[in-house]
N, C-alpha and C. Protein backbone atom coordinates (compact mmCIF):
# COMPACT_ATOMS: atom_id res chain seq x y z
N UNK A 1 89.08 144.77 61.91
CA UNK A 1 89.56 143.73 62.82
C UNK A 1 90.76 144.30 63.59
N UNK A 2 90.69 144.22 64.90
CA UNK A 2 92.04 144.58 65.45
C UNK A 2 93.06 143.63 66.04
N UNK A 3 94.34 144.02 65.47
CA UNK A 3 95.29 143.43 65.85
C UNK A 3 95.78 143.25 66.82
N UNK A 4 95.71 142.22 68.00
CA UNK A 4 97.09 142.78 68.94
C UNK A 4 98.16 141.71 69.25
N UNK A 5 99.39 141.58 69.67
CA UNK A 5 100.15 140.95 69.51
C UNK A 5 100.70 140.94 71.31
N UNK A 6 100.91 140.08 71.89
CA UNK A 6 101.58 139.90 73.74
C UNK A 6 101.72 139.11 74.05
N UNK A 7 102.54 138.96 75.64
CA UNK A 7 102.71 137.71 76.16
C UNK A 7 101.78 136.79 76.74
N UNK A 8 102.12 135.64 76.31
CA UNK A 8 101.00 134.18 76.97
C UNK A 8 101.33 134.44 78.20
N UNK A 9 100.00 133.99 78.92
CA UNK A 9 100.00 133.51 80.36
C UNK A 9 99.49 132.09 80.60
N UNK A 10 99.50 131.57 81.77
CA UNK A 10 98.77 130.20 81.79
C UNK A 10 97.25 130.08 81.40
N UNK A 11 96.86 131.92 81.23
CA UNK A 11 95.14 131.75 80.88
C UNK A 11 94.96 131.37 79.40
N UNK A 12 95.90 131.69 78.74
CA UNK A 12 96.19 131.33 77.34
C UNK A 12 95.92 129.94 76.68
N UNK A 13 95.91 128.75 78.11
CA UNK A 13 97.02 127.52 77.57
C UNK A 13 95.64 126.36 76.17
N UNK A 14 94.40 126.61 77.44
CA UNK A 14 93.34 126.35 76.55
C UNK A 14 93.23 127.19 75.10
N UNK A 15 93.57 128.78 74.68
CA UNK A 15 92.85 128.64 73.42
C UNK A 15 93.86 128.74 72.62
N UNK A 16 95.47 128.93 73.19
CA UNK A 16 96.67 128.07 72.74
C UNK A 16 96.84 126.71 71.75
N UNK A 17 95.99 126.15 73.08
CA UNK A 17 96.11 124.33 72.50
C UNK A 17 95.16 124.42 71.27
N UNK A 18 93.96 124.85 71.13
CA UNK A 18 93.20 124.58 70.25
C UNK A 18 93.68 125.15 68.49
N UNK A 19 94.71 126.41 68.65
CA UNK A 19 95.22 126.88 67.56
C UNK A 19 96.07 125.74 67.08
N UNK A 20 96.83 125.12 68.44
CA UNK A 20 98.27 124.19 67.50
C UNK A 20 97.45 122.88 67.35
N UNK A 21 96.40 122.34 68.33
CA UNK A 21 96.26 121.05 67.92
C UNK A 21 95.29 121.17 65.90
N UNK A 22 94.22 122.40 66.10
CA UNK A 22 93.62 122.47 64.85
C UNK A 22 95.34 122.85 63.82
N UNK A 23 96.15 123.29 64.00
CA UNK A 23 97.30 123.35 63.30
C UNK A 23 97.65 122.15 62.99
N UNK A 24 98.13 121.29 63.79
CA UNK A 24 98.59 120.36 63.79
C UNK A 24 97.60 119.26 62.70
N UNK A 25 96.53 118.92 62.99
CA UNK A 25 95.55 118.62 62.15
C UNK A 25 95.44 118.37 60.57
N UNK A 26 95.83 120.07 60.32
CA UNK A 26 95.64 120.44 58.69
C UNK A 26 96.88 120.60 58.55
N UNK A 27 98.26 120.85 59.15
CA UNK A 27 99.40 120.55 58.47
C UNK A 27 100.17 119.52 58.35
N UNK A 28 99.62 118.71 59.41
CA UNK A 28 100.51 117.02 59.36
C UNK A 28 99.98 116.06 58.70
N UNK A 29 98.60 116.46 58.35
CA UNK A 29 97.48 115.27 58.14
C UNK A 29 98.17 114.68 56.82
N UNK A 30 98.46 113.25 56.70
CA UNK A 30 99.42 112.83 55.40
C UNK A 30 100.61 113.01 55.41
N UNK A 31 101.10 113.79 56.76
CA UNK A 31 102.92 113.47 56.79
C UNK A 31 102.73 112.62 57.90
N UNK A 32 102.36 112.94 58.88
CA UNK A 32 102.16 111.76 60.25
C UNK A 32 101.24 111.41 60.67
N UNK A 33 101.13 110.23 61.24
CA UNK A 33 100.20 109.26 61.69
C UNK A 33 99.67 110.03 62.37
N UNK A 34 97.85 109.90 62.21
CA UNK A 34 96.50 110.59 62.99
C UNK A 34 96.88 110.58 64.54
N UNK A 35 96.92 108.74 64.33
CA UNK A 35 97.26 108.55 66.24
C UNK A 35 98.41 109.33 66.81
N UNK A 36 99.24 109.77 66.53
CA UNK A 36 100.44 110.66 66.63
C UNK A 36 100.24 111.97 66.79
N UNK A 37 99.41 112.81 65.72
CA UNK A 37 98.45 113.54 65.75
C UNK A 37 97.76 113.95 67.27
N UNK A 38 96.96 113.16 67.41
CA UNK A 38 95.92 113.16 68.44
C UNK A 38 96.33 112.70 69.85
N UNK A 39 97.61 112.30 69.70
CA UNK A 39 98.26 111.43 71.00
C UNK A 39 98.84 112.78 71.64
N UNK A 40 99.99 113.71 70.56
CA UNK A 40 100.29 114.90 71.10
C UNK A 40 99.58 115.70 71.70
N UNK A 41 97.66 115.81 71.27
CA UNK A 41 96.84 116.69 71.36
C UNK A 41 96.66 116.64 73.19
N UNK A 42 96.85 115.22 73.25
CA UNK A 42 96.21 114.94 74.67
C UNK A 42 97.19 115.67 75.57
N UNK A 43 98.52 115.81 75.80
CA UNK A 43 99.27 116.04 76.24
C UNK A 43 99.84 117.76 76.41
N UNK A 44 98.88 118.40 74.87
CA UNK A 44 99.55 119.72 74.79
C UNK A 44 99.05 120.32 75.74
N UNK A 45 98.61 120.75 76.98
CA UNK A 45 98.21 121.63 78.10
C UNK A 45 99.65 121.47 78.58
N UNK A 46 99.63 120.16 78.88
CA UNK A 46 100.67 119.75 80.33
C UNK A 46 102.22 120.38 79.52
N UNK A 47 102.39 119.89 78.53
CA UNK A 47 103.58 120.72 77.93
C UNK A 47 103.66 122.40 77.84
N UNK A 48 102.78 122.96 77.54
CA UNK A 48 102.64 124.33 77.30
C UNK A 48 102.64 124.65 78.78
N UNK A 49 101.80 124.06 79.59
CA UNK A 49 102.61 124.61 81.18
C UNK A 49 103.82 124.69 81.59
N UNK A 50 104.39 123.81 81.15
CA UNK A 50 105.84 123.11 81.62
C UNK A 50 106.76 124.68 80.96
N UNK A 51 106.29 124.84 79.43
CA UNK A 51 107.13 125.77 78.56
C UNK A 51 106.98 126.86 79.42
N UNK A 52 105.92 127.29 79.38
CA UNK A 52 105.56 128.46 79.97
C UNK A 52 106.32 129.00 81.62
N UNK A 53 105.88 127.88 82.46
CA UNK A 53 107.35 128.13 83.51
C UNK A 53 108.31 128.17 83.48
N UNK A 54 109.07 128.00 82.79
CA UNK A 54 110.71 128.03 82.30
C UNK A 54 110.44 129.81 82.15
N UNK A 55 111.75 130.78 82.93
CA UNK A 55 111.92 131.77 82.78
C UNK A 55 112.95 132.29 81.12
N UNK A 56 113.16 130.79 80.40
CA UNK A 56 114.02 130.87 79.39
C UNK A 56 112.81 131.17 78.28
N UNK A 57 111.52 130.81 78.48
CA UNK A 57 110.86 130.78 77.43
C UNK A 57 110.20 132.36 76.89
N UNK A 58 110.20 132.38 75.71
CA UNK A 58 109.46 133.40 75.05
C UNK A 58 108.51 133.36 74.28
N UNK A 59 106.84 133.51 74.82
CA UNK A 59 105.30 132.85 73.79
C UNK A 59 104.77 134.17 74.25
N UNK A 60 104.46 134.40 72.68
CA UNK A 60 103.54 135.21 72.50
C UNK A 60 102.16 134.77 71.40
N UNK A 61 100.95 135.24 71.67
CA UNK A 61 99.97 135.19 71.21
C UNK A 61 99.75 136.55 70.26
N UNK A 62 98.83 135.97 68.94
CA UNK A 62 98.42 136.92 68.29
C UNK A 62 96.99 137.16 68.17
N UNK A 63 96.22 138.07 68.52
CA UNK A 63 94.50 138.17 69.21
C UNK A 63 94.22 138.59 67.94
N UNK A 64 93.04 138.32 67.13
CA UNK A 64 92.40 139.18 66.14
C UNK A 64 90.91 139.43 67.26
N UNK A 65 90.33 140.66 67.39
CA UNK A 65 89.47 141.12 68.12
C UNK A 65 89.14 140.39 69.33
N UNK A 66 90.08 140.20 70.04
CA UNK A 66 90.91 139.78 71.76
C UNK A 66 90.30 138.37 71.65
N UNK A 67 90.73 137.44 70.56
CA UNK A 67 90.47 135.94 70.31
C UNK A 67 91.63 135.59 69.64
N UNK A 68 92.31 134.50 70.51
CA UNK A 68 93.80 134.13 69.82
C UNK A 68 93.92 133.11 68.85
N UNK A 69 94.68 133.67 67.64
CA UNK A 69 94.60 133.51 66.45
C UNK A 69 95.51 132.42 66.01
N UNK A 70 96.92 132.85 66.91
CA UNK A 70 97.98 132.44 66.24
C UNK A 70 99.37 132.48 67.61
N UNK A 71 100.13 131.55 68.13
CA UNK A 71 100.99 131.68 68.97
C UNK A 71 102.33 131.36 67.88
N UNK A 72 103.44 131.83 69.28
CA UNK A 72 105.02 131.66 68.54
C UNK A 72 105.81 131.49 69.65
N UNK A 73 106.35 130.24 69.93
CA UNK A 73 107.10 130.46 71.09
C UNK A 73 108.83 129.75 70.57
N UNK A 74 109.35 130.62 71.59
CA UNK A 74 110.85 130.40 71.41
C UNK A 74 111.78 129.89 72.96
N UNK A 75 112.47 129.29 72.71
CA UNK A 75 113.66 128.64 73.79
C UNK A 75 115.45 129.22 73.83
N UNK A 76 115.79 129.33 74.50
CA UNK A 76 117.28 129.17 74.32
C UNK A 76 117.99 127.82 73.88
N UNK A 77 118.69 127.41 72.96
CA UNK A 77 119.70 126.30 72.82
C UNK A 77 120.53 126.30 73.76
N UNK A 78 120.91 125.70 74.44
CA UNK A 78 121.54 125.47 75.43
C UNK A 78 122.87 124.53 75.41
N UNK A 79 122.73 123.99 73.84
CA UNK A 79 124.23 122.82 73.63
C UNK A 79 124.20 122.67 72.18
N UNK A 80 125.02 122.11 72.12
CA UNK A 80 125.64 121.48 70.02
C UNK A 80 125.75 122.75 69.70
N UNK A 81 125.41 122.27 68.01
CA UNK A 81 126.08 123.65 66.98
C UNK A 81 125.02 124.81 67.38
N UNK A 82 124.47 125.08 67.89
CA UNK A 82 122.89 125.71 68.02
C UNK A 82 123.01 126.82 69.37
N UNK A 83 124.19 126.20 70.27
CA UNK A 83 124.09 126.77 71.47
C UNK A 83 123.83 128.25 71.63
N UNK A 84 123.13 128.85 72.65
CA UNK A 84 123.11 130.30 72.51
C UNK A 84 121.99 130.71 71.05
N UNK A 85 121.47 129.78 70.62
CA UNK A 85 120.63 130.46 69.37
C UNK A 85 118.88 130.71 70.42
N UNK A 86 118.59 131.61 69.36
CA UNK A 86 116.88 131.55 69.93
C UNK A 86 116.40 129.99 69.02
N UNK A 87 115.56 128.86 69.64
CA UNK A 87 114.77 128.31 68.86
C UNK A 87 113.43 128.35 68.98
N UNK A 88 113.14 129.03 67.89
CA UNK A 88 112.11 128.94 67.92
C UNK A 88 111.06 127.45 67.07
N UNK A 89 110.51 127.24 68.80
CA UNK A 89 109.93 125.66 68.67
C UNK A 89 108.09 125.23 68.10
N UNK A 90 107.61 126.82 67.83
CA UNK A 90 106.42 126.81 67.24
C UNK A 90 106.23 127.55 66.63
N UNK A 91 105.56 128.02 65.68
CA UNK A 91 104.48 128.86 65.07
C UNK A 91 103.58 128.30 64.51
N UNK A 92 102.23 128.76 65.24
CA UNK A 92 100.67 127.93 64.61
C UNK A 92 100.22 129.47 64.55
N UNK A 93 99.25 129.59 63.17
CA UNK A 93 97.90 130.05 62.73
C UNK A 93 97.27 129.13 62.38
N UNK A 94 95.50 129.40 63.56
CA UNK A 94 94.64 128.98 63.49
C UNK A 94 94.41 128.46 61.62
N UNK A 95 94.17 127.57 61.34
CA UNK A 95 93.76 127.08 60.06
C UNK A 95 92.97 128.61 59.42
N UNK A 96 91.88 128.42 59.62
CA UNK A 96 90.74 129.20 59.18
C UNK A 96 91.41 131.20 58.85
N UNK A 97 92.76 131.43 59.56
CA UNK A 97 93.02 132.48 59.76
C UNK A 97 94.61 132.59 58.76
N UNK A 98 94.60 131.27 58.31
CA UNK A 98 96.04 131.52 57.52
C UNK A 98 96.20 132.49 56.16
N UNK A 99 97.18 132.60 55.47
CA UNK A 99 97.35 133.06 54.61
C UNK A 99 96.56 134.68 54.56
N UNK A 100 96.96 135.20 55.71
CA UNK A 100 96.46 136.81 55.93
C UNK A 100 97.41 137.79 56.39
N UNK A 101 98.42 136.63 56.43
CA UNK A 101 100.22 137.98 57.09
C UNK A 101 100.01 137.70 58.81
N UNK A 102 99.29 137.05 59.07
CA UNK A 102 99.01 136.76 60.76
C UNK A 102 100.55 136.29 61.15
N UNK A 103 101.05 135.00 60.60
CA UNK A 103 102.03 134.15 60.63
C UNK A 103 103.28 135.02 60.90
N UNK A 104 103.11 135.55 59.66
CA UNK A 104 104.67 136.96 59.27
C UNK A 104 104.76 138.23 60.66
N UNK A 105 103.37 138.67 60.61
CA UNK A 105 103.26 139.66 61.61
C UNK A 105 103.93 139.18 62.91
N UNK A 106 103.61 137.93 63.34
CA UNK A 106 103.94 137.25 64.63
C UNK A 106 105.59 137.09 64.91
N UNK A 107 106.02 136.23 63.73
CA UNK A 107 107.07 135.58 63.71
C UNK A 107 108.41 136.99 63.84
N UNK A 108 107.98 138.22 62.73
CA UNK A 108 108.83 139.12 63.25
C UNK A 108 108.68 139.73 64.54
N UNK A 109 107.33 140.04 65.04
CA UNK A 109 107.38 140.24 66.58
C UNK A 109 108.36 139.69 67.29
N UNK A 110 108.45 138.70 66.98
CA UNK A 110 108.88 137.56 67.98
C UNK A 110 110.50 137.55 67.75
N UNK A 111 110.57 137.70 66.53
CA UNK A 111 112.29 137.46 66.40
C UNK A 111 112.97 139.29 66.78
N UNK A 112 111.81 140.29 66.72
CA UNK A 112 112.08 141.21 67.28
C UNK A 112 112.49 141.36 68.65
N UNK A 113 111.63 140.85 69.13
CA UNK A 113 111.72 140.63 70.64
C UNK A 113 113.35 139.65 71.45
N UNK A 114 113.26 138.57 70.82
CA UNK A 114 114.45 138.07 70.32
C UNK A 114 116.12 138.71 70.15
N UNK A 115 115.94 139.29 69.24
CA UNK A 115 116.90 140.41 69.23
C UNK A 115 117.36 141.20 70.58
N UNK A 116 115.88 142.03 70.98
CA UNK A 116 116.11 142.79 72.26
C UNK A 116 116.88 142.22 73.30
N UNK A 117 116.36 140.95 73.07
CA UNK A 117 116.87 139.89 74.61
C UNK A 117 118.51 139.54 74.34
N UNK A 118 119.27 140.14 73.28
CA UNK A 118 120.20 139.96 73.26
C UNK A 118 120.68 138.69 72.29
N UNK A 119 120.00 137.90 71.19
CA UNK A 119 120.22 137.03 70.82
C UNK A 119 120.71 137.95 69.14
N UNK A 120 121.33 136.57 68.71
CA UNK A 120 122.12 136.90 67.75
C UNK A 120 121.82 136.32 66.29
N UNK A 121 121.33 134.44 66.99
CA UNK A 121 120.60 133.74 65.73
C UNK A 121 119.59 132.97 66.21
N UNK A 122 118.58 132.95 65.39
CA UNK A 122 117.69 131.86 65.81
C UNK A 122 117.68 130.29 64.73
N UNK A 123 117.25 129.36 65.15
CA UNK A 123 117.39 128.14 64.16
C UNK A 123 115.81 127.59 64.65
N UNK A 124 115.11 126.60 63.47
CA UNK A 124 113.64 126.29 63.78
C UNK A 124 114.20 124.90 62.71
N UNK A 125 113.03 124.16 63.57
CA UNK A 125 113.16 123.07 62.87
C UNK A 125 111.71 122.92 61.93
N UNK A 126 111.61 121.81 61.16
CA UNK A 126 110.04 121.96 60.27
C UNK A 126 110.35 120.64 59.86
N UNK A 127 108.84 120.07 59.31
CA UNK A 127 108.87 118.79 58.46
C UNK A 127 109.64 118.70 57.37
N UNK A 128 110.31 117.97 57.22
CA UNK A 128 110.42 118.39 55.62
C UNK A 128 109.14 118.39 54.57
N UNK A 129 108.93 117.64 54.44
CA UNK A 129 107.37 117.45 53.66
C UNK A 129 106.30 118.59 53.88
N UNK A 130 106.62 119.47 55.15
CA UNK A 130 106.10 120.34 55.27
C UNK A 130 105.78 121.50 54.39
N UNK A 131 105.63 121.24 53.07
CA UNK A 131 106.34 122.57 52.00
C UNK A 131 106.22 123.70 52.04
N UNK A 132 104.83 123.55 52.78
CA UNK A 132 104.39 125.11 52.75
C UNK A 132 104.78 126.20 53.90
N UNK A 133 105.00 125.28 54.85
CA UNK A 133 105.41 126.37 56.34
C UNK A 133 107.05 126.29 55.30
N UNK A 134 108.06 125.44 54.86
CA UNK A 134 109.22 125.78 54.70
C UNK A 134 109.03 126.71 53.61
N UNK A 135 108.45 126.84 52.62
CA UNK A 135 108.05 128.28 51.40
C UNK A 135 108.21 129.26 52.44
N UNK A 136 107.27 129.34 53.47
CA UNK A 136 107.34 130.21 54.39
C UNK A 136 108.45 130.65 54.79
N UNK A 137 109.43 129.67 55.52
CA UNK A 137 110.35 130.14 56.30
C UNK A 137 111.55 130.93 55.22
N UNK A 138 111.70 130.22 53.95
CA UNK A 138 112.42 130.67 52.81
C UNK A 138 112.24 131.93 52.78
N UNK A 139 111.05 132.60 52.40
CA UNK A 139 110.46 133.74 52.18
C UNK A 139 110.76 134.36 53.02
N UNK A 140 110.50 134.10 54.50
CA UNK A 140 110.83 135.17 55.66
C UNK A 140 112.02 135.50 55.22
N UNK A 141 112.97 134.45 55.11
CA UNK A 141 114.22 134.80 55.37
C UNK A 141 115.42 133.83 55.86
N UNK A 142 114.96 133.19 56.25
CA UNK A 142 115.10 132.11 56.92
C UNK A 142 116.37 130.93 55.97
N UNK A 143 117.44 130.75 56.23
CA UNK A 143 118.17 129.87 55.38
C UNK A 143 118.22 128.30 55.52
N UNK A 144 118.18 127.78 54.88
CA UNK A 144 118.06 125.98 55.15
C UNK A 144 119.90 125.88 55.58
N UNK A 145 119.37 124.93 56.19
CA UNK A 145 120.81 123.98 56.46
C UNK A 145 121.16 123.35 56.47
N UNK A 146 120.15 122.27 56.51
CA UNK A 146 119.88 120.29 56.39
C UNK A 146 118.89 119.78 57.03
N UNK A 147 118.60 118.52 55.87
CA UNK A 147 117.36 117.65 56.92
C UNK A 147 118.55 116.27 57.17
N UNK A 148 117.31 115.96 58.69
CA UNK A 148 117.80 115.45 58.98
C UNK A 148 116.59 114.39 60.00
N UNK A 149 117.09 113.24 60.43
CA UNK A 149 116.27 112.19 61.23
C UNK A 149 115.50 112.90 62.07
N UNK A 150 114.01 112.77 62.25
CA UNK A 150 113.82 112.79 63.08
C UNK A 150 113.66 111.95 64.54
N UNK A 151 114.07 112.68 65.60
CA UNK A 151 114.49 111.79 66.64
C UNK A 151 112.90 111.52 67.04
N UNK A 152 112.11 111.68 67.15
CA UNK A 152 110.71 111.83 67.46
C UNK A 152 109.57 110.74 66.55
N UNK A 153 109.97 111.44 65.54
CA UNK A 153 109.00 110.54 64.33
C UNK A 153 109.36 109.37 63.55
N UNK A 154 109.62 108.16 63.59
CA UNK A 154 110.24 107.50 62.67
C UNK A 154 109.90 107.26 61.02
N UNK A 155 111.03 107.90 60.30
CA UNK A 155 110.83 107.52 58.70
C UNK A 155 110.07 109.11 58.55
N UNK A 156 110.31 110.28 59.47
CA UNK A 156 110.66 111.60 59.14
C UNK A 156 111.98 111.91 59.01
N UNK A 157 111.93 113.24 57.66
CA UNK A 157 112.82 114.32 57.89
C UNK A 157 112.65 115.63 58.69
N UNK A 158 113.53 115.93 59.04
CA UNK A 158 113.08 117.17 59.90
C UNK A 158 114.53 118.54 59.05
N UNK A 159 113.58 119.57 58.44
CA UNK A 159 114.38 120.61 57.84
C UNK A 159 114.95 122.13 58.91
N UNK A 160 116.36 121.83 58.92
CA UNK A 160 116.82 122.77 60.22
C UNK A 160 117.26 124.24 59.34
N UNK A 161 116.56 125.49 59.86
CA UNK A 161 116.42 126.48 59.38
C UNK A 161 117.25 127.44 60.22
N UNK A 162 117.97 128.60 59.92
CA UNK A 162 118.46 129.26 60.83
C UNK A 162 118.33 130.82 59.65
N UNK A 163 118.09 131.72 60.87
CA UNK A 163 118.59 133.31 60.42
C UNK A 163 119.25 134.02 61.36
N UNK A 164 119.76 135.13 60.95
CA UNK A 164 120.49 136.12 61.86
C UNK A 164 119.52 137.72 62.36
N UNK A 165 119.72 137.49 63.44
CA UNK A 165 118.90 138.34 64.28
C UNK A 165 119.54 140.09 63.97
């Protein structure tokens, strides 16, 4: 199987959406409401365009035999305790493709890349209930810092993660 790892373009945005909405799916299913779920789904093109024009943004895709597997995209903080950090505001592997180092492979790409651009820390937010992407982020490396409300979800926690670049 070959690996390759690069930047999204807008040709991306379709098989993009289908990694985070099937993400979204099998990792929320039982922390948040379906309709919530499926309400985001409708909407993720028009957002991932929006991200994608911003010259602040950084998405990259991960292809297993030039079919995308797995995206990671990151933002600048721009205010609060966070300012100047990379956030990174996604990482999806395709369901069917998890637990193969896809996730890991990406995420250091990405915080590699990160680095280059001159950044210093990045911070990610996650469900709390999420256990298994936060095992994840632990493992990377990644240090907790607090949960906290989510402004988005009501009667979520949301677990704020940060490392040093």
């Amino acid at each position: 199987m070959r690996i390759d790892i690069r930047a999204a373009d807008k040709s991306d945005i379709p098989a993009v959406c289908g990694v985070i909405n099937d993400g979204w799916r099998v990792c929320y299913s039982g922390i948040l409401p379906d309709d919530a779920i499926e309400r985001y789904a409708d909407v993720r093109a028009e957002s991932l365009a929006k991200l994608l024009s911003d010259s602040g943004t950084v998405m990259f895709v991960l292809e297993c035999d030039k079919v995308v597997r797995a995206v990671c995209t990151a933002v600048r903080c721009t205010s609060g305790r966070y300012r100047d950090y990379a956030n990174v505001v996604q990482l999806y592997v395709a369901p069917n493709e998890r637990r193969k180092g896809l996730g890991r492979k990406l995420l250091s790409y990405t915080l590699r890349a990160l680095r280059e651009k001159g950044y210093k820390n990045a911070v990610l937010d996650c469900l709390e209930k999420n256990t298994a992407a936060r095992r994840f982020y632990e493992k990377f490396g990644f240090e907790f810092v607090k949960n906290e409300a989510s402004t988005v979800f009501p009667d979520t926690e949301i677990s704020v993660y940060t490392i040093e670049l």
